[in-house]
N, C-alpha and C. Protein backbone atom coordinates (compact mmCIF):
# COMPACT_ATOMS: atom_id res chain seq x y z
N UNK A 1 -12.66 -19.27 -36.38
CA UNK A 1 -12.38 -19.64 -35.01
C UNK A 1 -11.09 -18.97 -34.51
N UNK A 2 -9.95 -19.35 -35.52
CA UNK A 2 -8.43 -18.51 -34.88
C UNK A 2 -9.04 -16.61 -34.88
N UNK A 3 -9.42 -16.43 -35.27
CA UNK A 3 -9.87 -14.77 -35.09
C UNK A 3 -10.94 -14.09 -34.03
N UNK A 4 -11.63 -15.56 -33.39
CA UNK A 4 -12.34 -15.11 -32.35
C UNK A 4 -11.54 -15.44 -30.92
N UNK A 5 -10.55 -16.52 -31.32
CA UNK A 5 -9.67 -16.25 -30.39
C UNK A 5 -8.80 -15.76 -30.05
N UNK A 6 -7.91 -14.99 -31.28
CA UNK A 6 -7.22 -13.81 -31.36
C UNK A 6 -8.19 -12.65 -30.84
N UNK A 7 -9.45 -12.01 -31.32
CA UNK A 7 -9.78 -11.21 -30.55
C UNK A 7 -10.07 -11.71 -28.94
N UNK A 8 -10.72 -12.61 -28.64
CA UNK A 8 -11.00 -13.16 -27.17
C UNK A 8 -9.35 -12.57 -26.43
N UNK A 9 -8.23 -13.30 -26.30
CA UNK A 9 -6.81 -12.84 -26.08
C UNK A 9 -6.33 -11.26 -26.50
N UNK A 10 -6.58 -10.77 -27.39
CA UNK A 10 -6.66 -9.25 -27.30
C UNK A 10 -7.15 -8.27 -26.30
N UNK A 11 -8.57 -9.08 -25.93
CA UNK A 11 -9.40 -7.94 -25.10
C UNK A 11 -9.14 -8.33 -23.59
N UNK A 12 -8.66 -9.62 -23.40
CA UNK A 12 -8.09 -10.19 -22.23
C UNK A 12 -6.73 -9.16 -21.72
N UNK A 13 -6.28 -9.45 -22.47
CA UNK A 13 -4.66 -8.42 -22.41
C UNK A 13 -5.09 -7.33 -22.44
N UNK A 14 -6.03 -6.46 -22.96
CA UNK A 14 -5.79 -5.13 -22.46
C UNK A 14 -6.68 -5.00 -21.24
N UNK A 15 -7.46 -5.70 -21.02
CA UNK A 15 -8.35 -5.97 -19.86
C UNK A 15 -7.35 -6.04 -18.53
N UNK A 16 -6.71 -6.58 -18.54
CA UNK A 16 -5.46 -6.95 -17.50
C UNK A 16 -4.34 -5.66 -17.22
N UNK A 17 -3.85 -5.13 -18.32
CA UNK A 17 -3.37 -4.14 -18.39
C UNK A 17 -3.15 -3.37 -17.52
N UNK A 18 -2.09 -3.24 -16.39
CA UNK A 18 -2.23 -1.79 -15.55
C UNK A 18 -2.29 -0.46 -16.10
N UNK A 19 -2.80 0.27 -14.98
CA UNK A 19 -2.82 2.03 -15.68
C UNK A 19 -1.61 2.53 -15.29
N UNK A 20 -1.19 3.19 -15.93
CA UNK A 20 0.30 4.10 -15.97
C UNK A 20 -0.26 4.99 -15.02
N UNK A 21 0.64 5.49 -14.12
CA UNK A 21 0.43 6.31 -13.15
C UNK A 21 0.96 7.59 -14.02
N UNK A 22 0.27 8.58 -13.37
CA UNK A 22 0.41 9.57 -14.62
C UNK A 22 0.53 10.60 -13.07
N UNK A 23 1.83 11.39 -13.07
CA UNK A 23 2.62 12.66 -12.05
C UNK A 23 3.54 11.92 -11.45
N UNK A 24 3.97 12.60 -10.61
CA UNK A 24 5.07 11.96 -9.83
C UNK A 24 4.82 10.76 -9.22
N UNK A 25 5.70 9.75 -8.59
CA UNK A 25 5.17 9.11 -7.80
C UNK A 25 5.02 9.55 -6.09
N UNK A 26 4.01 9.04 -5.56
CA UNK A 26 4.05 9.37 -4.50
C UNK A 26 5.27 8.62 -3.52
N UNK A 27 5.60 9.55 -2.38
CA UNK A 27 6.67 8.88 -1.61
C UNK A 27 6.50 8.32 -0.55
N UNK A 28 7.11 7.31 0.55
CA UNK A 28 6.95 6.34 1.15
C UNK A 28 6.92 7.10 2.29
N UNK A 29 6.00 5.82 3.27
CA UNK A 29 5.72 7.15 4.52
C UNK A 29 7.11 7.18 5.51
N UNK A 30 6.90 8.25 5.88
CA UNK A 30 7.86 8.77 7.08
C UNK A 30 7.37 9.08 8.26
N UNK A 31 8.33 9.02 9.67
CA UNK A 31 8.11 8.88 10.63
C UNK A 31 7.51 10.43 10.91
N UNK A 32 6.65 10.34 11.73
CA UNK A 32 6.37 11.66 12.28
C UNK A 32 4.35 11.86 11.15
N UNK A 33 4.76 11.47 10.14
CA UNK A 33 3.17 11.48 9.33
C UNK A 33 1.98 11.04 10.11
N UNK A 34 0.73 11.85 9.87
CA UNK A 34 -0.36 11.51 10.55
C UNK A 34 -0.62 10.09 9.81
N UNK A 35 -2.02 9.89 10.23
CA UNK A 35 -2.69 8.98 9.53
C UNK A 35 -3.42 8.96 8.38
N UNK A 36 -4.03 10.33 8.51
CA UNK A 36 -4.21 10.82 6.81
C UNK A 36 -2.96 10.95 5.70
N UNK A 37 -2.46 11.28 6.76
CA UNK A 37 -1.03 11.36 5.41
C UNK A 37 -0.56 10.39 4.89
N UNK A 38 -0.31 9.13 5.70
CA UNK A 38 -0.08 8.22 5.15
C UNK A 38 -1.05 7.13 4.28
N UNK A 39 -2.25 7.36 4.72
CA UNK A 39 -3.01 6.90 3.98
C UNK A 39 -3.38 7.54 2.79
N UNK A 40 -3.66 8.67 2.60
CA UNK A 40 -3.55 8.93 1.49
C UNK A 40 -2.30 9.75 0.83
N UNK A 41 -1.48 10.15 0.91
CA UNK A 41 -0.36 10.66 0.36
C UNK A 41 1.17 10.08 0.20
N UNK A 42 1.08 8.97 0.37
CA UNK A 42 1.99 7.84 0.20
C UNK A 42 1.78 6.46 -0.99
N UNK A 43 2.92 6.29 -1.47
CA UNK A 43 2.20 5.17 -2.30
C UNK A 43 1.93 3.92 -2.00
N UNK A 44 1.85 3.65 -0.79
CA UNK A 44 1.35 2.78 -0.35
C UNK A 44 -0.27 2.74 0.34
N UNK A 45 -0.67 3.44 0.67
CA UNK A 45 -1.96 4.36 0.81
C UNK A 45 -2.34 3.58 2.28
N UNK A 46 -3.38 3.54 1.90
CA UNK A 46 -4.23 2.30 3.09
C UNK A 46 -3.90 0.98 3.06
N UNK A 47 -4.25 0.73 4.73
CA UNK A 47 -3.38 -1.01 4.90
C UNK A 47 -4.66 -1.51 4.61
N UNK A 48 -4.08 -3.08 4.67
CA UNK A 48 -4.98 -3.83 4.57
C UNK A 48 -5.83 -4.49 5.39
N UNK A 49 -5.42 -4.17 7.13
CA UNK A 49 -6.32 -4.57 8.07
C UNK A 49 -5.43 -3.48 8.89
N UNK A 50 -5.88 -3.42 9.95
CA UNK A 50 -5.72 -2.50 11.21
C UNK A 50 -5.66 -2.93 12.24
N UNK A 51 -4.79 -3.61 13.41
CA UNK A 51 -4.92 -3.56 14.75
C UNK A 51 -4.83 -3.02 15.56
N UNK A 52 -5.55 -2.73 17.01
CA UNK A 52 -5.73 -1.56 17.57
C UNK A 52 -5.19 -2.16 19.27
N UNK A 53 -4.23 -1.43 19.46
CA UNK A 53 -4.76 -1.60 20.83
C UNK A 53 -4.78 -0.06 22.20
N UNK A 54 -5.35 -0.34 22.79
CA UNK A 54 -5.38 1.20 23.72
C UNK A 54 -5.13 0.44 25.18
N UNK A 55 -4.17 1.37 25.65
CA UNK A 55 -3.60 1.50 27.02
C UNK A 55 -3.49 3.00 27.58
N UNK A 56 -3.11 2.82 29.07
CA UNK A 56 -2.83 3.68 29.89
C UNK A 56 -2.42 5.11 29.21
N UNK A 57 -1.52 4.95 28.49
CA UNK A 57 -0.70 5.88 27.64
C UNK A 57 -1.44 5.90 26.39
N UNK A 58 -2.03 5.50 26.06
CA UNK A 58 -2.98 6.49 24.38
C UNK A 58 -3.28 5.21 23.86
N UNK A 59 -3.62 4.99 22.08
CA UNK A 59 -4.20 4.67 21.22
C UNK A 59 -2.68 3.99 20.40
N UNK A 60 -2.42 2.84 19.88
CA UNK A 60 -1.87 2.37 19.56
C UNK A 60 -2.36 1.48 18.60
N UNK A 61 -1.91 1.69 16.78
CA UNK A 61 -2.42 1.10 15.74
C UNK A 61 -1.06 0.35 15.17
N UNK A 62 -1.86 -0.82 14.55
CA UNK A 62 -0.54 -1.28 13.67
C UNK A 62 -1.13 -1.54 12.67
N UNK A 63 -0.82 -1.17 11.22
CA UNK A 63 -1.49 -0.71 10.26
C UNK A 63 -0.45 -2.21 9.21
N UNK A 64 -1.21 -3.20 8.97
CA UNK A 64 -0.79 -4.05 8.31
C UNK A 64 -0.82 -4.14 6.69
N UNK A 65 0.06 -3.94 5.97
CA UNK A 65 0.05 -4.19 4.49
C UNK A 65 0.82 -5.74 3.58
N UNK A 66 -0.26 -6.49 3.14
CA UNK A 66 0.13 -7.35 2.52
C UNK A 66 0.14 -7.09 1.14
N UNK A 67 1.24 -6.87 0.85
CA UNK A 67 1.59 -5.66 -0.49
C UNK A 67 2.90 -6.31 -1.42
N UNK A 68 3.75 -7.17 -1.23
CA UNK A 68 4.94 -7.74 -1.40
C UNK A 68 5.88 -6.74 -1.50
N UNK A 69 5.70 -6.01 -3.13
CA UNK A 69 6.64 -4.90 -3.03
C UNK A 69 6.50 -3.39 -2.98
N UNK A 70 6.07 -3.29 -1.56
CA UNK A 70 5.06 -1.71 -1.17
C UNK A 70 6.27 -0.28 -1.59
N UNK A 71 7.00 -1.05 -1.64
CA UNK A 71 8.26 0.33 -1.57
C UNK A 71 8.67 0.42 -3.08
N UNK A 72 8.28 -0.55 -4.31
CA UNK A 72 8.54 -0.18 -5.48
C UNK A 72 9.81 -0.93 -6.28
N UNK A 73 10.28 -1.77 -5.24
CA UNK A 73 11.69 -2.22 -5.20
C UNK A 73 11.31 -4.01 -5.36
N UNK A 74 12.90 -3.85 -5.69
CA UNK A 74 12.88 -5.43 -5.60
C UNK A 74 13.16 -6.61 -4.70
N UNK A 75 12.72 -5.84 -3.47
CA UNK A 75 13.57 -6.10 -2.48
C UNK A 75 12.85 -7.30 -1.99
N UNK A 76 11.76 -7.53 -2.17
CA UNK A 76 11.19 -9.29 -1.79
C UNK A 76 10.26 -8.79 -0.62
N UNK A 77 10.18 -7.82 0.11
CA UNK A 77 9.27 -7.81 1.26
C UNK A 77 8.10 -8.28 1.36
N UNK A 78 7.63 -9.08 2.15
CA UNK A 78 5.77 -9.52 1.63
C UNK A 78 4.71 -8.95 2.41
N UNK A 79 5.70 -8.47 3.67
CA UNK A 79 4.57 -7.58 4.63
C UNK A 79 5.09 -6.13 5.21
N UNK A 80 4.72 -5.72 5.34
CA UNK A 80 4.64 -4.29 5.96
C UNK A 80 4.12 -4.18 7.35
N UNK A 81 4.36 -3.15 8.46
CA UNK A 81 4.01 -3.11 9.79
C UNK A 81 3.96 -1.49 9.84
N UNK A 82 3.32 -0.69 10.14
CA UNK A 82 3.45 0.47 10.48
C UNK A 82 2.79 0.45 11.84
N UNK A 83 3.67 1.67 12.69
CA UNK A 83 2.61 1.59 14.38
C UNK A 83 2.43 3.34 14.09
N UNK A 84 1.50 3.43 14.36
CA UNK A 84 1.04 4.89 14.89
C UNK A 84 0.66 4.75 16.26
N UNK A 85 0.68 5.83 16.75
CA UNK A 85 0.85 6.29 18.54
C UNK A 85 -0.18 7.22 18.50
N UNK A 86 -1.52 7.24 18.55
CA UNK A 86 -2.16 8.51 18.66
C UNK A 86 -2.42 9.09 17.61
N UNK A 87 -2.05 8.18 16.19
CA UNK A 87 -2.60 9.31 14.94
C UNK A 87 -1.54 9.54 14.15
N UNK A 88 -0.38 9.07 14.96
CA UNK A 88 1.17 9.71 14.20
C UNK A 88 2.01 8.59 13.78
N UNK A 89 2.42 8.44 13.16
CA UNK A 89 3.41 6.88 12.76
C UNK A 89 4.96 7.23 13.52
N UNK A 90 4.87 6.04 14.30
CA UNK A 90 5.87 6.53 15.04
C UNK A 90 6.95 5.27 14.51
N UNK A 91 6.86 4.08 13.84
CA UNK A 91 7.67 3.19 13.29
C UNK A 91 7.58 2.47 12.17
N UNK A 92 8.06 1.72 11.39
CA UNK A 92 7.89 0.95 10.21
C UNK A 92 8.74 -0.05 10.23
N UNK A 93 8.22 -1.37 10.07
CA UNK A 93 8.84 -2.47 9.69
C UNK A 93 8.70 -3.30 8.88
N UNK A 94 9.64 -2.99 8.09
CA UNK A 94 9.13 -4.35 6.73
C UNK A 94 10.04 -5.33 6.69
């Protein structure tokens, strides 16, 4: 019995296990990045929902991430805000 639960807890733990990111890490988005860019070339990638709104003046997204620590840090953040203007990230607030 102790050996089927030693293996049971073995395969649990490596089951759980994150994957080592293997190259550089990717870097956090910056102002001026499209929307591809930030979605995929940032390590924060894609949000987790999207709000949209459109006016007079263009296309306006706010790209929501419930991520805690999206920046890698220990800094406690639990949400993220990005606005793009047309495709382009024009702010960030965490």
């Amino acid at each position: 019995m102790k050996f089927v639960l030693a293996l049971f807890c073995t395969a649990l733990l490596v089951g759980c296990a994150a994957p080592v990111p293997k190259g550089p890490l990717k870097p956090m988005p910056q102002i001026g990045m499209n929307r591809d860019q930030v979605a995929f070339e940032t390590r924060i990638g894609r949000p987790d929902r999207i709000n949209h709104t459109i006016t007079a003046n263009g296309r306006r997204d706010q790209w929501v991430y419930d991520c805690g620590l999206c920046d890698g840090t220990a800094s406690g953040h639990k949400t993220w805000y990005l606005y793009l203007t047309d495709g382009v990230l024009t702010a960030i607030q965490n």
